[in-house]
N, C-alpha and C. Protein backbone atom coordinates (compact mmCIF):
# COMPACT_ATOMS: atom_id res chain seq x y z
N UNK A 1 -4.11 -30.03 -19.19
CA UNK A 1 -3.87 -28.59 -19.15
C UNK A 1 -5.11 -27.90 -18.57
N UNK A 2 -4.75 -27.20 -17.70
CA UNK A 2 -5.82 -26.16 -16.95
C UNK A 2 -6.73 -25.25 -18.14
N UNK A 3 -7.82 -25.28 -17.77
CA UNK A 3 -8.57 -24.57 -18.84
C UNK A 3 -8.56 -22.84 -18.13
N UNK A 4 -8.61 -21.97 -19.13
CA UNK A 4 -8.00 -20.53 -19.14
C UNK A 4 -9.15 -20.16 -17.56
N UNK A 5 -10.42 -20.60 -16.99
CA UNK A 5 -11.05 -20.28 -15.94
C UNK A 5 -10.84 -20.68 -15.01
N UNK A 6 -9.65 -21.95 -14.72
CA UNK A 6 -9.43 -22.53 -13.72
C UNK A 6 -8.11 -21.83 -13.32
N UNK A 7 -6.95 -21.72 -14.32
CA UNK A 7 -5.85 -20.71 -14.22
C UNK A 7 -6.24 -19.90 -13.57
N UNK A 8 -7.46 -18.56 -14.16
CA UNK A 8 -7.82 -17.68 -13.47
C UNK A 8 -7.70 -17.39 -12.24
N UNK A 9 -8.60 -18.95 -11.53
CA UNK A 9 -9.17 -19.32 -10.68
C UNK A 9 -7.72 -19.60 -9.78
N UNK A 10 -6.96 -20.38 -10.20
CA UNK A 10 -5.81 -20.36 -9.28
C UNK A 10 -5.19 -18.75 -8.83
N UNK A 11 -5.08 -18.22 -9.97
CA UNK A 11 -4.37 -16.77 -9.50
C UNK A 11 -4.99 -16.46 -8.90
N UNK A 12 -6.55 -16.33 -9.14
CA UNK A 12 -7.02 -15.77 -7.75
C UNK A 12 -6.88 -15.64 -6.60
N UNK A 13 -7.18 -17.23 -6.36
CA UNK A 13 -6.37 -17.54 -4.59
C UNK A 13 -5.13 -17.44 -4.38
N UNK A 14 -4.64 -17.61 -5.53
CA UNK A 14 -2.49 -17.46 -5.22
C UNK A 14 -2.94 -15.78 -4.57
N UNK A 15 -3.16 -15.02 -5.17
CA UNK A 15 -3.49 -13.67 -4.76
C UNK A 15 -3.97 -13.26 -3.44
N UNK A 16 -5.30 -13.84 -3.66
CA UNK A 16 -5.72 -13.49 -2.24
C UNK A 16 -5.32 -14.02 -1.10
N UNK A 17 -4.54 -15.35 -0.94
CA UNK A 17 -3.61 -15.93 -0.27
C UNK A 17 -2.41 -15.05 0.28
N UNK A 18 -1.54 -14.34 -0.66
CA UNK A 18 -0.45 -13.77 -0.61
C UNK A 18 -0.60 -12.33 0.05
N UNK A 19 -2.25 -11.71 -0.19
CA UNK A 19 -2.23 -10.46 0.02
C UNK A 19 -2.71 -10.59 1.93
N UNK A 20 -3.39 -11.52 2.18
CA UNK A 20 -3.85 -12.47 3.12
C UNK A 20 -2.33 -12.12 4.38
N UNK A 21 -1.33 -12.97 3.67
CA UNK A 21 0.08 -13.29 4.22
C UNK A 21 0.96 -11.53 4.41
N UNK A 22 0.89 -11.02 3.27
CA UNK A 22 1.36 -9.87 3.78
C UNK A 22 0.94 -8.78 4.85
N UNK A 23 -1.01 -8.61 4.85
CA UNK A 23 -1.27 -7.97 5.55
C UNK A 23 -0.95 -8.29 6.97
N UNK A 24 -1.13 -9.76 7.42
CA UNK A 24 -0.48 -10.30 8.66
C UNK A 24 0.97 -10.32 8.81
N UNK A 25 1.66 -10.22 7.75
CA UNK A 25 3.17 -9.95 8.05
C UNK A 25 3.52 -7.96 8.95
N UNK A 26 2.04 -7.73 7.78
CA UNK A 26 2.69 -5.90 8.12
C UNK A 26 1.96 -5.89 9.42
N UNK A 27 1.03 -6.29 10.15
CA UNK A 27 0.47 -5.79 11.23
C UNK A 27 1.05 -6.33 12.39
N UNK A 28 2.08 -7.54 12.13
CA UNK A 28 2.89 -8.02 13.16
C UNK A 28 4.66 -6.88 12.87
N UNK A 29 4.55 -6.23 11.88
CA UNK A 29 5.75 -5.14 11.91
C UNK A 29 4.47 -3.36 12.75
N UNK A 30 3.62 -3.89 12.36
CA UNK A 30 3.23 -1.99 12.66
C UNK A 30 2.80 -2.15 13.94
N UNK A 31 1.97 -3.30 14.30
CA UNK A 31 1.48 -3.52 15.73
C UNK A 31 2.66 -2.83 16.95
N UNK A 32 3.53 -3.24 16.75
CA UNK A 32 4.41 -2.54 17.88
C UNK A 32 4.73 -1.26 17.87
N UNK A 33 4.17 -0.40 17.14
CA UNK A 33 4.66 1.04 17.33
C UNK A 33 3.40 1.75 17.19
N UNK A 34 2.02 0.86 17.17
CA UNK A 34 0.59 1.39 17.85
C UNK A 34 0.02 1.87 16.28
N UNK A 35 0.77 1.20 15.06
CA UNK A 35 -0.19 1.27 13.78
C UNK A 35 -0.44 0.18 13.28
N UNK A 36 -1.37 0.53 12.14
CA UNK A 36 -2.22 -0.90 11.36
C UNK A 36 -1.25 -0.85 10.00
N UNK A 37 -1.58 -1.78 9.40
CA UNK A 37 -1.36 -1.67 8.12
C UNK A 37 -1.99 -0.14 7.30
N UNK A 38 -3.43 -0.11 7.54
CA UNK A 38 -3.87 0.84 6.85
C UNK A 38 -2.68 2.54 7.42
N UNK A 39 -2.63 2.65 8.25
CA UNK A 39 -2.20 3.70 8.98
C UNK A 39 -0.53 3.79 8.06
N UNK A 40 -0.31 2.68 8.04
CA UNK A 40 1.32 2.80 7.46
C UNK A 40 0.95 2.99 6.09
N UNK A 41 -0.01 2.42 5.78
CA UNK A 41 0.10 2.83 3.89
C UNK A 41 -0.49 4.30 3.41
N UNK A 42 -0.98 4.50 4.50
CA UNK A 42 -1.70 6.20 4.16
C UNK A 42 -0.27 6.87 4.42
N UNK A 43 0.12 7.04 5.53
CA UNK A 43 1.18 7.77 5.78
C UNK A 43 2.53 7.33 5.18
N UNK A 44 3.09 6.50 4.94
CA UNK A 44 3.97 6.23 4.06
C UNK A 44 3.86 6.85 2.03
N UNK A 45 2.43 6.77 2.01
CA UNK A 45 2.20 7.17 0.42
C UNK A 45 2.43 8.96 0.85
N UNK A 46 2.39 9.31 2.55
CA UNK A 46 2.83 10.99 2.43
C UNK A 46 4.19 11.35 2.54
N UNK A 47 5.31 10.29 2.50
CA UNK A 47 6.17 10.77 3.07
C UNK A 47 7.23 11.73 1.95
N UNK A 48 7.01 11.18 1.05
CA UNK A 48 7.87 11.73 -0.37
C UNK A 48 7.22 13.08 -0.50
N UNK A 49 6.10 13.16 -0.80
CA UNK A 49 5.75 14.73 -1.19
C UNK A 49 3.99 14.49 -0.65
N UNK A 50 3.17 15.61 -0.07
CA UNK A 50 2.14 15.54 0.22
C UNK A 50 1.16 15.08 -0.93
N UNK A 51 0.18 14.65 -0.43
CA UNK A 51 -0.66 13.59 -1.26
C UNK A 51 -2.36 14.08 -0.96
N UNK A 52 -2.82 14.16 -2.03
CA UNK A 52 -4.83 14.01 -1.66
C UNK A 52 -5.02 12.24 -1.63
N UNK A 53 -6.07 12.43 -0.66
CA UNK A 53 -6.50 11.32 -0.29
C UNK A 53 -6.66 10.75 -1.63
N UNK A 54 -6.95 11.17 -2.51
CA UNK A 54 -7.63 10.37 -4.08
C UNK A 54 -6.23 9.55 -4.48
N UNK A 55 -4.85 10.63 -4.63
CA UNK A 55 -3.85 10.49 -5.05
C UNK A 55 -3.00 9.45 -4.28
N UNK A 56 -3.59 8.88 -3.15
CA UNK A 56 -3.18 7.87 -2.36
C UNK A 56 -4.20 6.88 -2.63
N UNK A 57 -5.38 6.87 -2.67
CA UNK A 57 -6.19 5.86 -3.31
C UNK A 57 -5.38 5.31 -4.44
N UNK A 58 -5.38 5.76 -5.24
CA UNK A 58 -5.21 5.55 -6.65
C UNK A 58 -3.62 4.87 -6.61
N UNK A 59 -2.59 5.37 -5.83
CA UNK A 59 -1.97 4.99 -5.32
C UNK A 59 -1.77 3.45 -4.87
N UNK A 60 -2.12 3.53 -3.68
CA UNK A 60 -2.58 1.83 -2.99
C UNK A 60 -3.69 1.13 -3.47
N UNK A 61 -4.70 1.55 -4.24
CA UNK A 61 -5.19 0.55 -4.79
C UNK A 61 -6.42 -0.04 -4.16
N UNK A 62 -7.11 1.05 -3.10
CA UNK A 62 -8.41 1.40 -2.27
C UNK A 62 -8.80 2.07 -1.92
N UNK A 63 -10.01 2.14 -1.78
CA UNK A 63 -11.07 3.38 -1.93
C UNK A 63 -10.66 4.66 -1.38
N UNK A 64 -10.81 5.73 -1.97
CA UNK A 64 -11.08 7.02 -1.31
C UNK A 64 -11.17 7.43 0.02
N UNK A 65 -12.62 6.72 0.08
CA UNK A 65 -13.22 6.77 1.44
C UNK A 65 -12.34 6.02 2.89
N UNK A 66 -11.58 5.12 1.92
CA UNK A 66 -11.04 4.48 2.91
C UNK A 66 -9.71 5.00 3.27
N UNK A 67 -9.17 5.68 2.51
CA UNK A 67 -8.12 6.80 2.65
C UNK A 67 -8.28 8.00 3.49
N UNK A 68 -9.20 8.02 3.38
CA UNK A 68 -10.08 9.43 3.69
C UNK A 68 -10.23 9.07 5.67
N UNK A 69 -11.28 7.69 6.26
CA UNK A 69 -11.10 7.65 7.02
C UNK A 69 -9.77 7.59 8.06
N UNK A 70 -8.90 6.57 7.54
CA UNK A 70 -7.97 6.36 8.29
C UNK A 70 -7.22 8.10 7.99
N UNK A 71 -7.20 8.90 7.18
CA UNK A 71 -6.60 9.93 7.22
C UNK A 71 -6.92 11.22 8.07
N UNK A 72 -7.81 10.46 8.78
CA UNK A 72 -9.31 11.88 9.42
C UNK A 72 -8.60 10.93 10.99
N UNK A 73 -8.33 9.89 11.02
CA UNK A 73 -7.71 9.29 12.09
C UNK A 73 -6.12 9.72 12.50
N UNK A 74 -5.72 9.40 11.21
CA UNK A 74 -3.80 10.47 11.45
C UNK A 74 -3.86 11.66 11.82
N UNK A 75 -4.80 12.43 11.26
CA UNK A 75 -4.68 14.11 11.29
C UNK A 75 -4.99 14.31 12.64
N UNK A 76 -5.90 13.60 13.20
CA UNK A 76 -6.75 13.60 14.77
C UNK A 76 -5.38 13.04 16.11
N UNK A 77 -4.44 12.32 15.33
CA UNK A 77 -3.39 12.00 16.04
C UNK A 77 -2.26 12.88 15.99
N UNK A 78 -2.27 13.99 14.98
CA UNK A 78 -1.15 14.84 14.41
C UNK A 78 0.01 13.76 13.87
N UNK A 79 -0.47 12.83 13.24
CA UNK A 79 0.61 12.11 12.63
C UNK A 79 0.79 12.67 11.07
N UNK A 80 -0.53 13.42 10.99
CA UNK A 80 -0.79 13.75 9.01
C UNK A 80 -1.00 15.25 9.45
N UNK A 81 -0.75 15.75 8.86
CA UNK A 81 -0.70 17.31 8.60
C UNK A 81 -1.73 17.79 7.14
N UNK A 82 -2.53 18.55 7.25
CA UNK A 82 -3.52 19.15 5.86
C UNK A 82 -3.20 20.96 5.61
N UNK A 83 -2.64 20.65 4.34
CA UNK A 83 -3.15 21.94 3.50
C UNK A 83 -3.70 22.15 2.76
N UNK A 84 -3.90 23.23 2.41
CA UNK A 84 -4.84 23.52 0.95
C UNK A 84 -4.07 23.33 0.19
N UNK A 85 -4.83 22.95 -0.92
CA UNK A 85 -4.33 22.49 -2.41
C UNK A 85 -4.42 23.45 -3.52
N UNK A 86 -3.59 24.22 -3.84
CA UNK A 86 -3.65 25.17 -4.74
C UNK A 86 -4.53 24.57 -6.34
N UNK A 87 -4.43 23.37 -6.20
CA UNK A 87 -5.00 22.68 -7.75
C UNK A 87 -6.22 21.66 -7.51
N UNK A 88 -7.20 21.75 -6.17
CA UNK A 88 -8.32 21.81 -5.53
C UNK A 88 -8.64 22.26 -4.38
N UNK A 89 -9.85 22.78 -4.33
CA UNK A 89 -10.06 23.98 -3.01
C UNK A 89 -10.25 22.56 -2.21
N UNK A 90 -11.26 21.47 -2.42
CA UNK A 90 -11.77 20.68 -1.93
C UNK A 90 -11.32 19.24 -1.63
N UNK A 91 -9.86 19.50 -2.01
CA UNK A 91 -8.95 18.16 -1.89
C UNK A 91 -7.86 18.73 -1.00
N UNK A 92 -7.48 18.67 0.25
CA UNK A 92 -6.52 18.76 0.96
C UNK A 92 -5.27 18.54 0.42
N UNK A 93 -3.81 18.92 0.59
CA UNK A 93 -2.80 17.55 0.47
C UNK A 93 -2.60 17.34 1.86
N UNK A 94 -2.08 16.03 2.25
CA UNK A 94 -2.12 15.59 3.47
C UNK A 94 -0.12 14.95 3.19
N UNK A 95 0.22 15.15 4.30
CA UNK A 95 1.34 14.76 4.57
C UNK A 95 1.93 14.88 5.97
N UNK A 96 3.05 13.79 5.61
CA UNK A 96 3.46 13.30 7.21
C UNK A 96 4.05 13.94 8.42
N UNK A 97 3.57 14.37 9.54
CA UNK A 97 4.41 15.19 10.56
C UNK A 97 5.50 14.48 10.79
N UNK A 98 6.75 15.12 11.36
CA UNK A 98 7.68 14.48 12.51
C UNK A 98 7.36 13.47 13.24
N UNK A 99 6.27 13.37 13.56
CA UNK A 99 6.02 12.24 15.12
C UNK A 99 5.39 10.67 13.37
N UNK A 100 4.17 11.43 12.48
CA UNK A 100 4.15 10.39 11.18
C UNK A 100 5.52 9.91 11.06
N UNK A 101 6.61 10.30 10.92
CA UNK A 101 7.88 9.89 10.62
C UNK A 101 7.99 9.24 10.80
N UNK A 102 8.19 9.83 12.73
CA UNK A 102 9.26 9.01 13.92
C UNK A 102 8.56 7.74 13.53
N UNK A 103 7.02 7.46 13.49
CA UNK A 103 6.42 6.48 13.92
C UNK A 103 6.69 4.96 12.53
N UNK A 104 7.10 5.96 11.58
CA UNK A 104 7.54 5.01 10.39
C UNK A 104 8.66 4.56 10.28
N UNK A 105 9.80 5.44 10.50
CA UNK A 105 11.13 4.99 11.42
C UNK A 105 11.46 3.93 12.25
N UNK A 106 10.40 3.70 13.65
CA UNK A 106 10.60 2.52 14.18
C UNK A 106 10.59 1.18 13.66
N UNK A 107 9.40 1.35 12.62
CA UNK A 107 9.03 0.16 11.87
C UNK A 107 10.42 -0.61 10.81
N UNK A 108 11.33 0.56 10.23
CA UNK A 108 12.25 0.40 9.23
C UNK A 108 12.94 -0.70 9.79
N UNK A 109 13.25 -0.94 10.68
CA UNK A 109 14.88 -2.08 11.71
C UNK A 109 13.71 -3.16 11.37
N UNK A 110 12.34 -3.37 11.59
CA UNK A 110 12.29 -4.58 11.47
C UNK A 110 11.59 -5.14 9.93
N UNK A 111 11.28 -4.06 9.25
CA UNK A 111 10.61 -4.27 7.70
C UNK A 111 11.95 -4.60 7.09
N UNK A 112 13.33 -4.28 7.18
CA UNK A 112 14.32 -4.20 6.50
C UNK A 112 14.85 -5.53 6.73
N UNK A 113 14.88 -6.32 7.97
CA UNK A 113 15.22 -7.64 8.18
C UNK A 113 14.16 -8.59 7.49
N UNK A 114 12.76 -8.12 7.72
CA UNK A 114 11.54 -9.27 6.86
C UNK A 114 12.11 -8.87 5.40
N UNK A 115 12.57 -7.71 4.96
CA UNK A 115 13.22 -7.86 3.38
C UNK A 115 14.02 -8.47 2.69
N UNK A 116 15.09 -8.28 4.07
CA UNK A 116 16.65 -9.54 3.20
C UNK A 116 16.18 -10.55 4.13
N UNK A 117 15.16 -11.42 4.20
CA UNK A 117 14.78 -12.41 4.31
C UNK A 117 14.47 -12.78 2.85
N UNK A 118 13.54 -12.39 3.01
CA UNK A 118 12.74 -12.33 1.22
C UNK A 118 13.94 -12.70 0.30
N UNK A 119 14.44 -11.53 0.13
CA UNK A 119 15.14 -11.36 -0.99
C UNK A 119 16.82 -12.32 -0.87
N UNK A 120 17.07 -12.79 0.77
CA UNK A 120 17.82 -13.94 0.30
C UNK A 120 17.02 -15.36 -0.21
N UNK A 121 15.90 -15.79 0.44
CA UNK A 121 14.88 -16.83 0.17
C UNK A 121 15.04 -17.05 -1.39
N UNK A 122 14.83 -15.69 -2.49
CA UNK A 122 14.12 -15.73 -4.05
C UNK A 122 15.72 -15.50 -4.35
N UNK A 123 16.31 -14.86 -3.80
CA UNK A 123 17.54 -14.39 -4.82
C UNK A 123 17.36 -12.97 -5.37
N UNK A 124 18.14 -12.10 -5.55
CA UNK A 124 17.70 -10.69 -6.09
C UNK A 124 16.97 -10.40 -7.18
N UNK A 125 18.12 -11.52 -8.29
CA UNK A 125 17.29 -11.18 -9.68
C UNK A 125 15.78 -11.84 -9.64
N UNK A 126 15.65 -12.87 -9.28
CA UNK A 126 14.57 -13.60 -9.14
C UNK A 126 13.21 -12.71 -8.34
N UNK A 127 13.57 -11.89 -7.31
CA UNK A 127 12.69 -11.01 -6.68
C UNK A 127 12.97 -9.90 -7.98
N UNK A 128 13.28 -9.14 -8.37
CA UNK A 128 13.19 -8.50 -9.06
C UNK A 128 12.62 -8.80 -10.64
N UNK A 129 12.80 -9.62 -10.97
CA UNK A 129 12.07 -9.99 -11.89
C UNK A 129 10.62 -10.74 -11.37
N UNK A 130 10.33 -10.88 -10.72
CA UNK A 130 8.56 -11.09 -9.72
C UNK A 130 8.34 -9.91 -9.87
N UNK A 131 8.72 -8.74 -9.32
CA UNK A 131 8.19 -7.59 -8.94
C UNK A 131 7.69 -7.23 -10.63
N UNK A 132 8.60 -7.35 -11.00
CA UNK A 132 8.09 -6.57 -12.53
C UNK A 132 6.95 -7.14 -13.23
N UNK A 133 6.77 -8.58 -12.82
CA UNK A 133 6.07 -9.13 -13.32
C UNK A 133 4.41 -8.99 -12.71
N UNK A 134 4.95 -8.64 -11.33
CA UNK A 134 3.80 -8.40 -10.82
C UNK A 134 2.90 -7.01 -10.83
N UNK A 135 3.98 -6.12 -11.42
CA UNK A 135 3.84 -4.60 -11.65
C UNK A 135 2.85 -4.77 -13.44
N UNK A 136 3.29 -5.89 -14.21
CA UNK A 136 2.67 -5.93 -15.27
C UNK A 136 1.42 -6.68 -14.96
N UNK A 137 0.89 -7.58 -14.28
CA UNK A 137 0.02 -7.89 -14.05
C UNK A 137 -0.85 -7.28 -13.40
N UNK A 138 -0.79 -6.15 -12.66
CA UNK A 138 -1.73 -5.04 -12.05
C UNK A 138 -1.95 -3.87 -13.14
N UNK A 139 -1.22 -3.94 -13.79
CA UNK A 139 -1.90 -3.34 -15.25
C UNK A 139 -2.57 -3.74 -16.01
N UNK A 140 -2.35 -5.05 -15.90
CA UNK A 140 -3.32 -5.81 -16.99
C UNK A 140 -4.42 -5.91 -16.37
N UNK A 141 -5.03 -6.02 -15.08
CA UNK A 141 -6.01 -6.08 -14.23
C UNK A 141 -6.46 -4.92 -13.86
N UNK A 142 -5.76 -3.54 -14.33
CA UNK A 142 -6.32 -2.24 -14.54
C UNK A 142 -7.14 -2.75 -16.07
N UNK A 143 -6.26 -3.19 -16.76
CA UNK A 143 -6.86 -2.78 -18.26
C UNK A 143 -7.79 -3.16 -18.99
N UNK A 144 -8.19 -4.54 -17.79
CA UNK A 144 -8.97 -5.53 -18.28
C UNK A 144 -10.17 -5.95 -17.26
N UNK A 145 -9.86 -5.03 -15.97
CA UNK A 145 -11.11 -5.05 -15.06
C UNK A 145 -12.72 -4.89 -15.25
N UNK A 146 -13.64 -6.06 -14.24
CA UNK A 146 -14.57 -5.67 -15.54
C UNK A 146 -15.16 -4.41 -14.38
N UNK A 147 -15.05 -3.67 -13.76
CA UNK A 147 -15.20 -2.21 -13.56
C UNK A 147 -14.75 -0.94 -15.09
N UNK A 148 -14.07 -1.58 -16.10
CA UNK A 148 -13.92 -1.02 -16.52
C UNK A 148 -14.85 -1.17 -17.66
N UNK A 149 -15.43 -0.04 -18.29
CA UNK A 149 -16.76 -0.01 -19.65
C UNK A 149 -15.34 -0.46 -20.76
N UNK A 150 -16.24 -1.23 -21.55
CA UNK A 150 -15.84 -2.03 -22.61
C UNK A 150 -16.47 -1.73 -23.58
């Protein structure tokens, strides 16, 4: 039996392996319509309702700053749109123009085929019960991070 640091140690790489595999999955879907991964996850976290860069950090699960740049890159393209934030002078909300859309739109025909790939591969319930599982395990790695004071 694996001792509880070697487990660790596997999830780790199962992880960084997988996150590895997706980012090259998404940049061979965004590459053709002239975005990155980063570009689709900023602007996609605007498409529902406008967002502060923080509120998209916190969101996806990286830095600020790094929200912040690629978002100083959309706005410079008119793909992101900025207003003032009635509930900070100093936090924009940022959200997606028409052309942000269009440009997320193209991507849908082929993210939707890499999906029911997936999800015939695992089976529905089987992907769906991953997801949840994986939704509880990023909580537990909120809750138990050692960024976090103990």
């Amino acid at each position: 039996m694996a001792s509880e640091s070697a487990l660790g140690a596997e999830l780790t790489l199962s992880l960084f392996k997988l996150n590895g595999q997706m980012l090259s999955a998404g940049e061979a879907l965004t590459r053709p319509v002239g975005l990155t991964v980063a570009r689709w996850q900023v602007l996609g976290a605007c498409l529902r309702e406008p967002q502060t860069a923080s509120g998209i950090s916190r969101q996806m699960g990286i830095s600020r700053q790094a929200v912040q740049r690629v978002a100083n890159r959309l706005l410079a393209e008119s793909l992101l749109a900025s207003s003032d934030n009635p509930a900070h002078k100093r936090a924009p909300l940022l959200a997606a123009t028409q052309a942000g859309r269009d440009a997320i739109k193209r991507i849908a025909p082929e993210q939707t085929a890499f999906s029911q790939r997936i999800v015939k591969a695992f089976g529905r319930a089987k992907l769906e019960s991953l997801i949840s599982e994986l939704q509880r395990l990023s909580a537990v790695i909120d809750e138990t991070s050692p960024e976090r004071k103990h």
